[in-house]
N, C-alpha and C. Protein backbone atom coordinates (compact mmCIF):
# COMPACT_ATOMS: atom_id res chain seq x y z
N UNK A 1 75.78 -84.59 -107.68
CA UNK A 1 75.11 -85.87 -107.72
C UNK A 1 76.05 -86.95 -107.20
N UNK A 2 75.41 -87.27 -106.46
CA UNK A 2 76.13 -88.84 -105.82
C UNK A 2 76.45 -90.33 -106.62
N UNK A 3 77.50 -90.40 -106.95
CA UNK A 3 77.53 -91.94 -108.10
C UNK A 3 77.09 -92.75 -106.87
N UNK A 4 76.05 -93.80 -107.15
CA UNK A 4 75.59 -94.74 -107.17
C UNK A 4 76.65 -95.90 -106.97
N UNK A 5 77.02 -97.09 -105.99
CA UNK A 5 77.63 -98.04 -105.97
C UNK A 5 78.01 -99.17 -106.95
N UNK A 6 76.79 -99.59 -107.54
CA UNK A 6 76.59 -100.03 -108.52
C UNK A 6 76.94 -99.49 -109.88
N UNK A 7 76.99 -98.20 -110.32
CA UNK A 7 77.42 -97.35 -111.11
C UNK A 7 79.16 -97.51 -111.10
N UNK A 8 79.76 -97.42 -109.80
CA UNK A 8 81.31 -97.27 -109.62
C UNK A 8 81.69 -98.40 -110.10
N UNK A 9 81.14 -99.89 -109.45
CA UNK A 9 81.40 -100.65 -109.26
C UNK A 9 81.96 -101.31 -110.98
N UNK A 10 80.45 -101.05 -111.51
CA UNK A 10 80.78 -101.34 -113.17
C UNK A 10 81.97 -100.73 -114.01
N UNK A 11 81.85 -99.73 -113.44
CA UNK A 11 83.29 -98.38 -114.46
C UNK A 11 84.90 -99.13 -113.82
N UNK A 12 84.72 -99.28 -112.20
CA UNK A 12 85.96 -100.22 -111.80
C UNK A 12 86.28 -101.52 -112.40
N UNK A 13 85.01 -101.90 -112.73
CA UNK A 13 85.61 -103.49 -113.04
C UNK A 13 86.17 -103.52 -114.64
N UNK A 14 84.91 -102.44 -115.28
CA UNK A 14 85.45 -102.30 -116.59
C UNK A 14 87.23 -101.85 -116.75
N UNK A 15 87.27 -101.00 -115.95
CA UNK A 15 89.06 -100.56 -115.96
C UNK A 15 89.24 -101.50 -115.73
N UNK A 16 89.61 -102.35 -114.84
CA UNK A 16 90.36 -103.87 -114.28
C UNK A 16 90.17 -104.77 -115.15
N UNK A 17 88.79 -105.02 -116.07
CA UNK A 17 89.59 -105.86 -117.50
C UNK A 17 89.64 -105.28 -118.48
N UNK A 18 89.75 -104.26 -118.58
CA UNK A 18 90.56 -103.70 -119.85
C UNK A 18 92.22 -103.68 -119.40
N UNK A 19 92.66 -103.46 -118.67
CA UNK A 19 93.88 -103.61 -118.13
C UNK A 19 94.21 -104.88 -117.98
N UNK A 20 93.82 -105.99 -118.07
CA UNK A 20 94.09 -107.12 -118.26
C UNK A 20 93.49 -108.08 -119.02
N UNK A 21 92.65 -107.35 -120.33
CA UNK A 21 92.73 -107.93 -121.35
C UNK A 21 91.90 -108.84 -121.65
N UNK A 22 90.73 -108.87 -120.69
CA UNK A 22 89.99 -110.26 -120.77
C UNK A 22 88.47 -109.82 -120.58
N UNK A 23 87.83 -110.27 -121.21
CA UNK A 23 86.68 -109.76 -120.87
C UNK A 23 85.25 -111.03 -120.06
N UNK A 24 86.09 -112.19 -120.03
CA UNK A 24 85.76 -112.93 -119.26
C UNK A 24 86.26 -112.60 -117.53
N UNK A 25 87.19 -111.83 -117.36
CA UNK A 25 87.37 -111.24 -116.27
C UNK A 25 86.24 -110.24 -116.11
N UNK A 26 85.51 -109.67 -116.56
CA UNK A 26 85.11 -108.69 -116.51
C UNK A 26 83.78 -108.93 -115.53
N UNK A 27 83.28 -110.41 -116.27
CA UNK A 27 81.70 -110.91 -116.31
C UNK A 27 82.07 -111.97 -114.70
N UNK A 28 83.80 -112.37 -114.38
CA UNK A 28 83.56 -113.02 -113.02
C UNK A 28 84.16 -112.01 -111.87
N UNK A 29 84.39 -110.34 -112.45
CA UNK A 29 84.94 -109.98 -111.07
C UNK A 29 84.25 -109.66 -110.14
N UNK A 30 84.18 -110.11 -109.00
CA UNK A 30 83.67 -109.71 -107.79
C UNK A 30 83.67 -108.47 -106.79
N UNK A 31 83.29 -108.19 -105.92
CA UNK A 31 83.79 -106.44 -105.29
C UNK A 31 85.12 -107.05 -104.28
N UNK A 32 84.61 -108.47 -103.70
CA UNK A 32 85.56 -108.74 -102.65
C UNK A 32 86.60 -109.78 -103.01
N UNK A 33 87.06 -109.96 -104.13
CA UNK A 33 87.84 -110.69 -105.01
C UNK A 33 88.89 -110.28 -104.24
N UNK A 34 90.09 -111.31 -104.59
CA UNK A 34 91.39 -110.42 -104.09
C UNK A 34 92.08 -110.17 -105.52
N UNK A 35 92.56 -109.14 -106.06
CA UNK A 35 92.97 -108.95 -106.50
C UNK A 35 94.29 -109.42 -107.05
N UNK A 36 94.98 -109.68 -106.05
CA UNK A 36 96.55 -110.47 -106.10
C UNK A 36 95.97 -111.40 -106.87
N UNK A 37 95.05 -112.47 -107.00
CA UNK A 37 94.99 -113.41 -107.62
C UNK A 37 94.94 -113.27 -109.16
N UNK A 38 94.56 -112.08 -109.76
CA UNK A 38 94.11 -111.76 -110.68
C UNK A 38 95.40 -110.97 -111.31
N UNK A 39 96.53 -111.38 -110.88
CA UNK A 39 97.80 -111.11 -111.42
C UNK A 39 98.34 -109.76 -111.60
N UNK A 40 97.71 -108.86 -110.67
CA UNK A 40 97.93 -107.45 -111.18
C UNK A 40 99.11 -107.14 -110.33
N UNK A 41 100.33 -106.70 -111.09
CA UNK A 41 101.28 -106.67 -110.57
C UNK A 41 101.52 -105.13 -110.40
N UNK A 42 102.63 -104.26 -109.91
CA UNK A 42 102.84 -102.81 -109.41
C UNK A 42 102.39 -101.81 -110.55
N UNK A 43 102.44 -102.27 -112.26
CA UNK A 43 102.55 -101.54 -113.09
C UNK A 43 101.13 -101.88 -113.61
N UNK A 44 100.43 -102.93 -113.77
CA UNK A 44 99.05 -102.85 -113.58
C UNK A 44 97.80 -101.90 -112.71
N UNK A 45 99.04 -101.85 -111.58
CA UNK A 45 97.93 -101.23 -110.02
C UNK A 45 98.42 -99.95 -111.14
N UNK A 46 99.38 -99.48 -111.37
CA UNK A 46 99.05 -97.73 -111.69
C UNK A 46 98.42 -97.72 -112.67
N UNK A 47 98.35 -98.93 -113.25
CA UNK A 47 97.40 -98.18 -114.59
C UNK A 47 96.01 -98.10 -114.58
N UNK A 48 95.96 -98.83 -113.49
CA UNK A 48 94.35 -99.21 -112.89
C UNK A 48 93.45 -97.77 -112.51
N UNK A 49 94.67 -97.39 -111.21
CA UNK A 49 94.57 -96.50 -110.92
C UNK A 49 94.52 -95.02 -112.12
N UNK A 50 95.34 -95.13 -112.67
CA UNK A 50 95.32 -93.70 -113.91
C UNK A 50 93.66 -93.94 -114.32
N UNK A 51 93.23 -95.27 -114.52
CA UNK A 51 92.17 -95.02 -115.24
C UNK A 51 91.23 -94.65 -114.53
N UNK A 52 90.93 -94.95 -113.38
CA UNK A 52 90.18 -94.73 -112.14
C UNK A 52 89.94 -93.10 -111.95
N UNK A 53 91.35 -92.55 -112.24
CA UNK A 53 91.41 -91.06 -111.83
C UNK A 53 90.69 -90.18 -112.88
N UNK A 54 91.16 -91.08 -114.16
CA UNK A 54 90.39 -90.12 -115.69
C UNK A 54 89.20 -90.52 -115.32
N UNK A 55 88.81 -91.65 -115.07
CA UNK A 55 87.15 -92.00 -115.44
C UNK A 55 86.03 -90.93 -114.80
N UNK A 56 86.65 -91.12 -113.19
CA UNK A 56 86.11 -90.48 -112.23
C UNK A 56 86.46 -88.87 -111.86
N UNK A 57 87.46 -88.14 -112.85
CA UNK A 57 87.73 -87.23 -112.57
C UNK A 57 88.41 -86.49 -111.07
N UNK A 58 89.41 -87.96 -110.74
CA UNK A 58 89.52 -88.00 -109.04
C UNK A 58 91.07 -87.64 -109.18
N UNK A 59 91.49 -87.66 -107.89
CA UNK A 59 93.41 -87.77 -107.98
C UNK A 59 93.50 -88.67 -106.55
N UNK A 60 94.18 -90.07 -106.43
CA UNK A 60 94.28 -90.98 -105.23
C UNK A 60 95.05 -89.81 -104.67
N UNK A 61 94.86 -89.82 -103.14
CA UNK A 61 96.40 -89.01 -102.18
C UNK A 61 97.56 -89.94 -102.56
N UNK A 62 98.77 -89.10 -102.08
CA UNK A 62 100.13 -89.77 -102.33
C UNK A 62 100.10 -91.36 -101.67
N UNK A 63 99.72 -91.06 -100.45
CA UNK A 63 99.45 -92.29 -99.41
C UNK A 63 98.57 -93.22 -99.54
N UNK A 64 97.53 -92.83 -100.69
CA UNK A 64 96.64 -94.12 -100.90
C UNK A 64 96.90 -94.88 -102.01
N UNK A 65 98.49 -94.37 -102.97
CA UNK A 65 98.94 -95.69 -103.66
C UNK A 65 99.62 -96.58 -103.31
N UNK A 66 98.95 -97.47 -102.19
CA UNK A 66 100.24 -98.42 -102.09
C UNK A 66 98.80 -99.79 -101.83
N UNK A 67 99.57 -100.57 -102.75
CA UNK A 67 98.11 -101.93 -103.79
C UNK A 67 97.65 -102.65 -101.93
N UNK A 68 99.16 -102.37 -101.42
CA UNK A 68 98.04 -103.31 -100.42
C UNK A 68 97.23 -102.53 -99.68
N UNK A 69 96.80 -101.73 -99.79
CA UNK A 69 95.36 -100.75 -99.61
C UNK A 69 94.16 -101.04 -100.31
N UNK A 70 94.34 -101.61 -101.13
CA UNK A 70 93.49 -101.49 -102.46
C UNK A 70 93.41 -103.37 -102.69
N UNK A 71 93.38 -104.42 -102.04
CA UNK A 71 93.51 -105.65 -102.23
C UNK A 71 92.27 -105.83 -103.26
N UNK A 72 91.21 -105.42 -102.84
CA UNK A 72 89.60 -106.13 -103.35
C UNK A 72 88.96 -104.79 -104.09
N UNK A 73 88.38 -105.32 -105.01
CA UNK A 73 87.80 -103.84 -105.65
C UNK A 73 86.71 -103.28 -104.85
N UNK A 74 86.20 -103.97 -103.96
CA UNK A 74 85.27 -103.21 -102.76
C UNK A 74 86.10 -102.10 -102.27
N UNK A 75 87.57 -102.20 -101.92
CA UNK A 75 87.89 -100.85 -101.81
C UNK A 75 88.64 -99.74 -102.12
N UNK A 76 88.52 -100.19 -103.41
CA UNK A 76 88.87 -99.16 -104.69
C UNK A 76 87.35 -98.38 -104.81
N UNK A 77 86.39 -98.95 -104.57
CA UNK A 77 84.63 -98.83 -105.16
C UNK A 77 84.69 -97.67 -104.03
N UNK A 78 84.99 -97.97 -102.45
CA UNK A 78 84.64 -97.62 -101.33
C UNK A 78 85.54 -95.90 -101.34
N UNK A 79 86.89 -96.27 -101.65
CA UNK A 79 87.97 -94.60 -101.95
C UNK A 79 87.35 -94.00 -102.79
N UNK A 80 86.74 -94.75 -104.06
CA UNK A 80 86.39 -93.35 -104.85
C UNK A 80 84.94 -93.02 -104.65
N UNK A 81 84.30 -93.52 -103.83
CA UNK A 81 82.76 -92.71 -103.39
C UNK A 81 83.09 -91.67 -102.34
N UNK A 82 84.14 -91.99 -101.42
CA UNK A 82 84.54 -91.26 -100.50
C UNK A 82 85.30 -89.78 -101.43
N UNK A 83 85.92 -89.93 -102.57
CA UNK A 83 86.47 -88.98 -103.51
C UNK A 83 85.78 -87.93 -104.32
N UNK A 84 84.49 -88.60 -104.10
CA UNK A 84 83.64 -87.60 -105.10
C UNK A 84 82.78 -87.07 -104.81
């Protein structure tokens, strides 16, 4: 079965404020947000990512951890539809 965009999109954003703690982040994140703004610094991006991998049952390649790949959660949303 194919996850749904809208489906990813929610489970991503939910990781991204639980990792930062706010749940008013949760209700303004956008897909094409930049991320940098939203303070997520190197040890945030992995945890983002860990959760991304449990949620979705995925593993990023070696080469697709590096954050400036990953600026906007549109394409965090976009790697893991391509992942599954």
């Amino acid at each position: 079965m194919v996850a749904k965009y809208g489906d990813i999109r929610a489970q991503i954003a939910q990781i991204i404020a639980d990792n930062l703690e706010g749940e008013e982040t949760l209700e303004q994140l956008k897909e094409n947000d930049d991320l940098t703004e939203l303070e997520i610094n190197s040890i945030l991006f992995i945890k983002i990512i860990i959760g991304i991998e449990n949620q979705f049952n995925i593993e990023f390649d070696d080469e697709a951890l590096d954050y400036s790949k990953f600026v906007s959660m549109e394409n965090l949303i976009y790697y893991v539809q391509e992942k599954l």
